[in-house]
C-alpha atoms as a PDB file:
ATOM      1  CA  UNK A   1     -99.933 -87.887   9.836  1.00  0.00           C
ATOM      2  CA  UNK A   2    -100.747 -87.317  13.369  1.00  0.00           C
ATOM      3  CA  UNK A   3     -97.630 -88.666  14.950  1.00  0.00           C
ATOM      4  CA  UNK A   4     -95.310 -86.871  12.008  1.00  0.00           C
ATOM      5  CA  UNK A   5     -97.154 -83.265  13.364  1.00  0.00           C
ATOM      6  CA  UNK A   6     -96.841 -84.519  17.114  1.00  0.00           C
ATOM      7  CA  UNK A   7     -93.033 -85.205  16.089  1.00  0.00           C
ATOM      8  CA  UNK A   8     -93.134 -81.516  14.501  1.00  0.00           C
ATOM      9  CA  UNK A   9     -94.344 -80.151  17.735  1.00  0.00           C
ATOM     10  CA  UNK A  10     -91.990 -81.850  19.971  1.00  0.00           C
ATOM     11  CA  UNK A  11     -88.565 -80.628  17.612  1.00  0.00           C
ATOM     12  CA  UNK A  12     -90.580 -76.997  18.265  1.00  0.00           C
ATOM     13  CA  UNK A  13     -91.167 -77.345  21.607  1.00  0.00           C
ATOM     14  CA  UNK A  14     -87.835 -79.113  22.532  1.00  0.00           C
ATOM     15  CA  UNK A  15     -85.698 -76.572  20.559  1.00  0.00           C
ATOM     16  CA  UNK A  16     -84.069 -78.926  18.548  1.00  0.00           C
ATOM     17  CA  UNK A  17     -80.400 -77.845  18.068  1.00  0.00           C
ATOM     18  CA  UNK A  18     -80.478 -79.209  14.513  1.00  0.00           C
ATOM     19  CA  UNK A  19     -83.753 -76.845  13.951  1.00  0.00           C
ATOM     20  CA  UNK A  20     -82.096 -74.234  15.940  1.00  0.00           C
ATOM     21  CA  UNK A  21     -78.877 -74.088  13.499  1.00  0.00           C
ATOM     22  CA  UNK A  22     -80.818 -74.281  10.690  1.00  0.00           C
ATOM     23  CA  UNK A  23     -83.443 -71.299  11.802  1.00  0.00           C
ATOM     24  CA  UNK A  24     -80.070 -69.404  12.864  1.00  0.00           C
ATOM     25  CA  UNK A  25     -78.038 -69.625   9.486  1.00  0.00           C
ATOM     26  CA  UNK A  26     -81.118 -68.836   7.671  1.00  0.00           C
ATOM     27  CA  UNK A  27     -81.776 -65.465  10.127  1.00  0.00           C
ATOM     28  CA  UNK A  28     -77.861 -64.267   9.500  1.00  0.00           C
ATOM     29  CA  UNK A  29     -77.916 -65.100   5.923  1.00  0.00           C
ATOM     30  CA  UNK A  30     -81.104 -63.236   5.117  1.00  0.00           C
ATOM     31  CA  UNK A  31     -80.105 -60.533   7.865  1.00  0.00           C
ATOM     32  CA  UNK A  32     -77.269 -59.581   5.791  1.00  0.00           C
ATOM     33  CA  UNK A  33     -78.353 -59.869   2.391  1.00  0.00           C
ATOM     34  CA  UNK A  34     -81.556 -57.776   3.533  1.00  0.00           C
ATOM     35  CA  UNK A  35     -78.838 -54.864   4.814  1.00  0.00           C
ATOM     36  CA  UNK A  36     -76.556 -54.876   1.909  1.00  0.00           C
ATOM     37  CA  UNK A  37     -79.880 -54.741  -0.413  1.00  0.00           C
ATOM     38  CA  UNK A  38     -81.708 -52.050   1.558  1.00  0.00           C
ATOM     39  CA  UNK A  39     -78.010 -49.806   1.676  1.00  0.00           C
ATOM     40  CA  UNK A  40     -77.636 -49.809  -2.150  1.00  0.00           C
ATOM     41  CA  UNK A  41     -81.662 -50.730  -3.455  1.00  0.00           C
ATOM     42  CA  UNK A  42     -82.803 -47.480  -1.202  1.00  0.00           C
ATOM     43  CA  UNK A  43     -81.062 -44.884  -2.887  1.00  0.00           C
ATOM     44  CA  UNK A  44     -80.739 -46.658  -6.267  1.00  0.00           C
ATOM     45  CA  UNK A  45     -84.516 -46.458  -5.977  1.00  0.00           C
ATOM     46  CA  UNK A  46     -84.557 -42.469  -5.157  1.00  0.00           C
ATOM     47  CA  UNK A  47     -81.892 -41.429  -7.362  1.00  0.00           C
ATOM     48  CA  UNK A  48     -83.846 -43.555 -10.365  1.00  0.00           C
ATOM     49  CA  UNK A  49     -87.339 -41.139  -8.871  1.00  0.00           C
ATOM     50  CA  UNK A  50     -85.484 -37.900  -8.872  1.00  0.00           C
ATOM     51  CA  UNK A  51     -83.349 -38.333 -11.881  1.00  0.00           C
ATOM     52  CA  UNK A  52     -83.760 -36.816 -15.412  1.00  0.00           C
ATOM     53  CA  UNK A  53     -82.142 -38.304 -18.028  1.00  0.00           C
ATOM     54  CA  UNK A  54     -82.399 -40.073 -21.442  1.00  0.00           C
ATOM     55  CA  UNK A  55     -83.008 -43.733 -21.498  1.00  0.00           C
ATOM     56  CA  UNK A  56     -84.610 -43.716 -17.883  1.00  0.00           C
ATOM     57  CA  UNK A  57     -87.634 -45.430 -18.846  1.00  0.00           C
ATOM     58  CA  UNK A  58     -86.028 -48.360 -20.419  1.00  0.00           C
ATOM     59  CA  UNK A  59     -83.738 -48.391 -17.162  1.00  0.00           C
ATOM     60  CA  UNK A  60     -87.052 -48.628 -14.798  1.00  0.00           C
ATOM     61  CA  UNK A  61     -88.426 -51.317 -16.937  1.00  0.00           C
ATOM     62  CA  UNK A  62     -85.765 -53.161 -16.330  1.00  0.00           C
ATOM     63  CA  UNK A  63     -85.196 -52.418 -12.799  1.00  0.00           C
ATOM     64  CA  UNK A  64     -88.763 -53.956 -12.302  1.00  0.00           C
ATOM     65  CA  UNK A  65     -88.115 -56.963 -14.585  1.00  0.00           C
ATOM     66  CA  UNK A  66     -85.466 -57.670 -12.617  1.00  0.00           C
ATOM     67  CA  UNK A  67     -87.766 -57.959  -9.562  1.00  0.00           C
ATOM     68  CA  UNK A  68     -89.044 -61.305 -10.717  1.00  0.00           C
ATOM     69  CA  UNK A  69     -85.745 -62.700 -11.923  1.00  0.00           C
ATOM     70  CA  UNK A  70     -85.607 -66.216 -11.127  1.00  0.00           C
ATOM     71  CA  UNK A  71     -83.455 -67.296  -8.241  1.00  0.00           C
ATOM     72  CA  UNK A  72     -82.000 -70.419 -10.283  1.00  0.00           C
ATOM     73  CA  UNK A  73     -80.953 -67.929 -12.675  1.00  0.00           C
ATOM     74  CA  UNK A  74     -79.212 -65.590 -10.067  1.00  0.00           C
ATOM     75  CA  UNK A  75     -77.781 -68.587  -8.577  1.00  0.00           C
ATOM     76  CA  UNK A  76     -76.140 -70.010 -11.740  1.00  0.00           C
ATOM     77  CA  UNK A  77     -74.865 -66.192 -12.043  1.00  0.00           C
ATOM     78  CA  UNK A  78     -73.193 -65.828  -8.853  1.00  0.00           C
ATOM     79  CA  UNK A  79     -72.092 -69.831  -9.473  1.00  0.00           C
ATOM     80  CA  UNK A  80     -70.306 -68.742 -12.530  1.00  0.00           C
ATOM     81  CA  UNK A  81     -69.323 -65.397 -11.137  1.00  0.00           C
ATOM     82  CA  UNK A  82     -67.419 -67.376  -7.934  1.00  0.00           C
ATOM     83  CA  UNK A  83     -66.606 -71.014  -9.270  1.00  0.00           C
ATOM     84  CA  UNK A  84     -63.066 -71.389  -9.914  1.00  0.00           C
ATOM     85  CA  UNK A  85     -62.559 -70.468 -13.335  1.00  0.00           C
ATOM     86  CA  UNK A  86     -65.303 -67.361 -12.249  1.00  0.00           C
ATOM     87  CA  UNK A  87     -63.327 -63.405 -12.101  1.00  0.00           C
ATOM     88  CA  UNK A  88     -63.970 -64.066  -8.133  1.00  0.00           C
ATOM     89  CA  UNK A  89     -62.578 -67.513  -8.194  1.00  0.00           C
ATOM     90  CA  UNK A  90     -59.263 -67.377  -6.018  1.00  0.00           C
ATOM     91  CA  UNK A  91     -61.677 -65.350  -3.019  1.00  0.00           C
ATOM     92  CA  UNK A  92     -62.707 -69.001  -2.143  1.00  0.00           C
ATOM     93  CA  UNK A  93     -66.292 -67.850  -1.663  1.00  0.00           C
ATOM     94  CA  UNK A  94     -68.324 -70.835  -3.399  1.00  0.00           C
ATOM     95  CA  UNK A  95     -70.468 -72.849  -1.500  1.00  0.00           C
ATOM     96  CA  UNK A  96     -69.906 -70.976   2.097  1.00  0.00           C
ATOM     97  CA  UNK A  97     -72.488 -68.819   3.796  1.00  0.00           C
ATOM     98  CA  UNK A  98     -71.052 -65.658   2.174  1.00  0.00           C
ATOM     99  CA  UNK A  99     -71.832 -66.896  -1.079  1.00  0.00           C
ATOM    100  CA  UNK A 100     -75.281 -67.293  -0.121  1.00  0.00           C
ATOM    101  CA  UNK A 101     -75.598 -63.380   1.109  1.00  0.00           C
ATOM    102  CA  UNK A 102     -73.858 -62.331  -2.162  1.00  0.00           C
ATOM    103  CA  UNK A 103     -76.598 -64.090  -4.147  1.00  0.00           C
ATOM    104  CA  UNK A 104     -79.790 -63.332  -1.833  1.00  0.00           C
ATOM    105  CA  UNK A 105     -78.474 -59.610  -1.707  1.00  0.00           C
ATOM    106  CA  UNK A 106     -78.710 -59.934  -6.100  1.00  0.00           C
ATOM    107  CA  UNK A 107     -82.758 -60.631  -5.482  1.00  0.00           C
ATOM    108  CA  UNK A 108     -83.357 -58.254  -2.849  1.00  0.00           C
ATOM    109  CA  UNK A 109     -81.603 -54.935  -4.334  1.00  0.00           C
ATOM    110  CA  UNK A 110     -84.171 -55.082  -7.286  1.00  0.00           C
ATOM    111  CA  UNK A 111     -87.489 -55.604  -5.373  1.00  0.00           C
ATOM    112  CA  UNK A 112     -86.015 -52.654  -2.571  1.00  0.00           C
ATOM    113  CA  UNK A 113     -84.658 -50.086  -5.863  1.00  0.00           C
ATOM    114  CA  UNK A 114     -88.007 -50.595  -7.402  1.00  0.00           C
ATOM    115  CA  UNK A 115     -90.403 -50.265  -5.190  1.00  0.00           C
ATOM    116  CA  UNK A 116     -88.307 -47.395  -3.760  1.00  0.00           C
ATOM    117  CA  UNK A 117     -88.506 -45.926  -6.567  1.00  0.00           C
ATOM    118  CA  UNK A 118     -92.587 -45.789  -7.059  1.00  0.00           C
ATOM    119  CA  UNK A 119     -92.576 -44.487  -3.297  1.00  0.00           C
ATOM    120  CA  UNK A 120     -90.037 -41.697  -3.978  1.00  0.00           C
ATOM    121  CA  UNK A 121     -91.584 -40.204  -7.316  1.00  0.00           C
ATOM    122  CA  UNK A 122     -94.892 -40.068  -5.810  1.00  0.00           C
ATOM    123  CA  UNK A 123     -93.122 -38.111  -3.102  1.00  0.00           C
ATOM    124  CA  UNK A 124     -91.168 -36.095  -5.682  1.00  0.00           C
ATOM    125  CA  UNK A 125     -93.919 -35.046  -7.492  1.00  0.00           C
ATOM    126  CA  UNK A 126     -95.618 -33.392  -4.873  1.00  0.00           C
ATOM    127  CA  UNK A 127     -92.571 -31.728  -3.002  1.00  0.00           C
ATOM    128  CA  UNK A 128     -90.684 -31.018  -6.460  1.00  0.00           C
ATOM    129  CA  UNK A 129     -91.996 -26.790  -7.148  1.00  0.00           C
ATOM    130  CA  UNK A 130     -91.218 -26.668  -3.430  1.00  0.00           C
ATOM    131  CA  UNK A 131     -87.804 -27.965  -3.658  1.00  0.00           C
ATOM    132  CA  UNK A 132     -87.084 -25.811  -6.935  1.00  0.00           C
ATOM    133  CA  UNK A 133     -88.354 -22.739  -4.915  1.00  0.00           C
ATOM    134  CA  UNK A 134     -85.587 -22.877  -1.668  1.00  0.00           C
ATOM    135  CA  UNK A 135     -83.255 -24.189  -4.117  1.00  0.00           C
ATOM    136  CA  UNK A 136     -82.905 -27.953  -3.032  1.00  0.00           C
ATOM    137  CA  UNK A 137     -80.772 -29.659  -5.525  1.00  0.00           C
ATOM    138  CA  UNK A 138     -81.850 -33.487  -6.733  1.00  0.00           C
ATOM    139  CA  UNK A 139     -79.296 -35.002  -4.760  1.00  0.00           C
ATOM    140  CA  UNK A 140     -80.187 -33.339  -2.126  1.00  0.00           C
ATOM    141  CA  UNK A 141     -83.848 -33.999  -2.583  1.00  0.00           C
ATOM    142  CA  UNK A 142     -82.926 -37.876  -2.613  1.00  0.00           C
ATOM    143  CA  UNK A 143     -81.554 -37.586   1.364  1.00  0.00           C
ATOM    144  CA  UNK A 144     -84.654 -35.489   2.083  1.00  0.00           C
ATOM    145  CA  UNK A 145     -87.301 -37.795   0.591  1.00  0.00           C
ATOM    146  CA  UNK A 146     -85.883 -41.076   1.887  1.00  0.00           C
ATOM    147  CA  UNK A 147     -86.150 -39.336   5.632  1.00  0.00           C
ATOM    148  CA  UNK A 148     -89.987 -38.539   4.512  1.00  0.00           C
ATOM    149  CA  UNK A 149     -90.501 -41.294   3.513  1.00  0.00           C
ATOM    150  CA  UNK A 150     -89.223 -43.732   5.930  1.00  0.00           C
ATOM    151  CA  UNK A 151     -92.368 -45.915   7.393  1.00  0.00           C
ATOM    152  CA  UNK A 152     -93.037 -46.365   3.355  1.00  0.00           C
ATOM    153  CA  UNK A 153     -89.831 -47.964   2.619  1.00  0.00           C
ATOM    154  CA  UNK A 154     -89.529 -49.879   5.998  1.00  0.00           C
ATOM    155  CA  UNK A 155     -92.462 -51.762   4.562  1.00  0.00           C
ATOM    156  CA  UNK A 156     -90.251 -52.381   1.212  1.00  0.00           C
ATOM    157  CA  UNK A 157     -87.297 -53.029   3.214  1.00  0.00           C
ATOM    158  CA  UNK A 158     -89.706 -55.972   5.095  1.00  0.00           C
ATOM    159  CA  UNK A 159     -90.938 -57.191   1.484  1.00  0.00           C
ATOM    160  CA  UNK A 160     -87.442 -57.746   0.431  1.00  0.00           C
ATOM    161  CA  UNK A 161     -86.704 -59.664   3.632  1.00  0.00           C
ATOM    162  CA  UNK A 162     -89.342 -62.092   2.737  1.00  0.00           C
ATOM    163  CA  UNK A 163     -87.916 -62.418  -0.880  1.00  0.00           C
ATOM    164  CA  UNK A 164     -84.759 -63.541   0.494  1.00  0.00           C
ATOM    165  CA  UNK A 165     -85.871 -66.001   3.646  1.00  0.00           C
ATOM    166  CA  UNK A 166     -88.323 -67.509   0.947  1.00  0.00           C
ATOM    167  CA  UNK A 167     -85.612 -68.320  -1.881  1.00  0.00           C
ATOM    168  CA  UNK A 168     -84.634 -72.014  -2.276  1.00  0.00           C
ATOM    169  CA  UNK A 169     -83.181 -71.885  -5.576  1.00  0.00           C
ATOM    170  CA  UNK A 170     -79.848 -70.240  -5.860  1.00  0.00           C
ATOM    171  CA  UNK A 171     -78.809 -70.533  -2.337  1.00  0.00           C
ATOM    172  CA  UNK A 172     -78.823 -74.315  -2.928  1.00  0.00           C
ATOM    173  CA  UNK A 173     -76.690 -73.888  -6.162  1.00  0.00           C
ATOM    174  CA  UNK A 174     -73.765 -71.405  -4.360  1.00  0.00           C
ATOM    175  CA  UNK A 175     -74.263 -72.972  -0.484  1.00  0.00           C
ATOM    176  CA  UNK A 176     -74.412 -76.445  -2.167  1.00  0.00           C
ATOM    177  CA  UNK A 177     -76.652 -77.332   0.901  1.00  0.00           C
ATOM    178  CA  UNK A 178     -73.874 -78.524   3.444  1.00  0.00           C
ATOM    179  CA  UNK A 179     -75.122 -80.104   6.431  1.00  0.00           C
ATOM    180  CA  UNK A 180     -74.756 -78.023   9.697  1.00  0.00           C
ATOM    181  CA  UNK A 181     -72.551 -74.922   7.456  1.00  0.00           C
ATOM    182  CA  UNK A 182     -74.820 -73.646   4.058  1.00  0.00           C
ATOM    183  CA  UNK A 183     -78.357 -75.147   5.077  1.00  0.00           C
ATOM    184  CA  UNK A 184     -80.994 -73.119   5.744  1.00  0.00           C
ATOM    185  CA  UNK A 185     -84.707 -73.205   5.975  1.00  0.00           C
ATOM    186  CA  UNK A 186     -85.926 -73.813   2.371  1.00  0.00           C
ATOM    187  CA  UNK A 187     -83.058 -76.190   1.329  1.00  0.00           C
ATOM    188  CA  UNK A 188     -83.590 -78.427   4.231  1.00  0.00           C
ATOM    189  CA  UNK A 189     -87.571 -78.803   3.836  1.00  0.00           C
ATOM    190  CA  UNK A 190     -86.525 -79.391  -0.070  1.00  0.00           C
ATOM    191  CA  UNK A 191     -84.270 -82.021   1.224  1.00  0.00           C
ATOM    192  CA  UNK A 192     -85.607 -83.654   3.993  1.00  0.00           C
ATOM    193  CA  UNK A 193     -89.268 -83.687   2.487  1.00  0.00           C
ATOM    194  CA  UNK A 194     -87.274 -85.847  -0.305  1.00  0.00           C
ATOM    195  CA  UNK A 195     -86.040 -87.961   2.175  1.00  0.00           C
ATOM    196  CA  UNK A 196     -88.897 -88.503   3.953  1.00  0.00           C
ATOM    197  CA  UNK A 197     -88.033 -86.300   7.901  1.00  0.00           C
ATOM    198  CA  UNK A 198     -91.389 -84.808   7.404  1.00  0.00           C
ATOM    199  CA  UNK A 199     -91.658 -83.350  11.240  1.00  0.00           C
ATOM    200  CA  UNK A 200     -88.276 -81.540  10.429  1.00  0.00           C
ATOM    201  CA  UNK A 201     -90.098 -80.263   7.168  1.00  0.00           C
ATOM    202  CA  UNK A 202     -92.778 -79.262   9.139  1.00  0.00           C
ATOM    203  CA  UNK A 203     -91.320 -77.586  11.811  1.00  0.00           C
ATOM    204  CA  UNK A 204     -88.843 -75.358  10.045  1.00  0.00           C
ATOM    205  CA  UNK A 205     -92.139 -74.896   7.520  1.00  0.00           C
ATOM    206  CA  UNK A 206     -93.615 -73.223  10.788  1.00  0.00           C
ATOM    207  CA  UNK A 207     -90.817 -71.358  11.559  1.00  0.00           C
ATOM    208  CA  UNK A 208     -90.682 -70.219   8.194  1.00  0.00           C
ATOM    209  CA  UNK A 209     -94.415 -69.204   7.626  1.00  0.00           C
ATOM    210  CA  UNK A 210     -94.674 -67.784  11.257  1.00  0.00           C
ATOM    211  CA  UNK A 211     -91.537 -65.238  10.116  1.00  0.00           C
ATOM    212  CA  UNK A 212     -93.181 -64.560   6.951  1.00  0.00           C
ATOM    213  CA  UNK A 213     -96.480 -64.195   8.746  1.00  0.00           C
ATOM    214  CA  UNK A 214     -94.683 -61.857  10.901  1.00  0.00           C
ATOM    215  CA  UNK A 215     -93.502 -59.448   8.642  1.00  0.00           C
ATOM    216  CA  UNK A 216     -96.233 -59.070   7.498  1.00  0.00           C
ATOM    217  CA  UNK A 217     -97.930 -58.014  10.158  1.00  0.00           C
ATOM    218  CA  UNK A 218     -95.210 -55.478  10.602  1.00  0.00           C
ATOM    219  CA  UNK A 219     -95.257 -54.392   7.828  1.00  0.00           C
ATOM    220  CA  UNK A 220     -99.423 -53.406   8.000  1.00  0.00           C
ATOM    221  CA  UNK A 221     -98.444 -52.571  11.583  1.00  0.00           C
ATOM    222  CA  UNK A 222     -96.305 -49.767  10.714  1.00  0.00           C
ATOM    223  CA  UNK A 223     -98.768 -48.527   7.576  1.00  0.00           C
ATOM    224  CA  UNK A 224    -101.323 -47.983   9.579  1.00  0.00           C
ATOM    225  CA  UNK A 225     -99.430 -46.384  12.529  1.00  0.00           C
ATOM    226  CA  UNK A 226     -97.832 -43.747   9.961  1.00  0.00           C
ATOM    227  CA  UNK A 227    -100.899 -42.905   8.579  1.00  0.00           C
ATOM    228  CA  UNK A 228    -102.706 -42.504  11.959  1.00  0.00           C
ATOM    229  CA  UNK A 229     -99.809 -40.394  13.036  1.00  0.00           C
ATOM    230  CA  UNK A 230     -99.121 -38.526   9.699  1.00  0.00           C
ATOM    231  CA  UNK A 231    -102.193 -38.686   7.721  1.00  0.00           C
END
């Protein structure tokens, strides 16, 4: 055990190009899921908060079902949804990094739109007779509450960043894992735990936990400077 962590330390401290790749597909993978989720989850979320209409409650129960969809399921999905015989077949997109945004982007838009959504009805609630008063339409309302609301959903936008760097399951079934092209973090621990490259496992579990850790740590970061700033 102490020579696999000393081997661990040594693919850290080295910068091991195979860790390096691995650390860097996972960052732009999860980079771009996280901004395609946060541009349509946001104001899915406030739209949902401001909106009156019939059936909304069944829609939000949904919407926060949907946050603990399991990934295998999304990834069999987006499989189906991009294989050859999928509607999105001919595009070519199975098994290639783009794939893997297109499915980590699925998981993320839910958790972002839903917790989005409990931020932005809080907020509505109290601003709502003011808005009616100067005439602020709901639409409007939605720009005007996401702007007030900003250090809020930054911490949202951070949770659904560590939804998608944390998922193993259905970027394995639409990256298919390829060696130095559609592996990332969590599919190469899963693989080379199995085959035994524990320091590997360990160091990119390191990298991992020290980016979740971060977040984190952002995210209370920010909380508490808002609230210190803003009451």
């Amino acid at each position: 055990m102490t020579a696999t962590l000393f081997d661990a330390f040594v693919l850290l401290a080295s910068f091991d190009h195979r860790l390096l790749d691995i650390v860097g597909l996972s960052l732009f993978v999860s980079l771009n899921a996280l901004v395609i989720g946060a541009l349509l989850g946001l104001p899915l979320g406030a739209l949902l908060a401001v909106a009156d209409f019939r059936g909304r409650a069944p829609v939000i129960v949904l919407l926060n079902a949907l946050m603990g969809l399991p990934s295998v399921v999304v990834g069999v999905l987006v499989y189906l949804l991009l294989s050859r015989s999928g509607p999105l077949g001919s595009m070519g997109l199975l098994f290639s990094p783009k794939a893997m945004i297109i499915a980590q982007t699925a998981l993320v838009i839910p958790l972002i739109a839903a917790v989005s959504r409990q931020i932005i009805e809080d907020a509505w609630k109290e601003y709502a007779p003011e808005f009616s008063v100067i005439g602020i339409s709901r639409l409007q309302a939605v720009a005007l509450l996401l702007a007030d609301c900003r250090f809020s959903l930054m911490v949202a936008t951070l949770a659904g960043l560590g939804r998608a760097m944390s998922e193993v399951g259905a970027v394995m079934i639409v990256g298919g894992n390829i060696d130095g092209y559609t592996r990332v973090m969590t599919t190469a621990i899963a693989l080379e735990t199995s085959k035994g490259d524990l320091a590997l496992s360990i160091a990119l579990g390191f990298v991992l936990m020290t980016i979740i850790l971060g977040l984190n740590v952002i995210a209370h970061s920010v909380r508490c400077w808002a609230s210190r700033r803003y009451g």
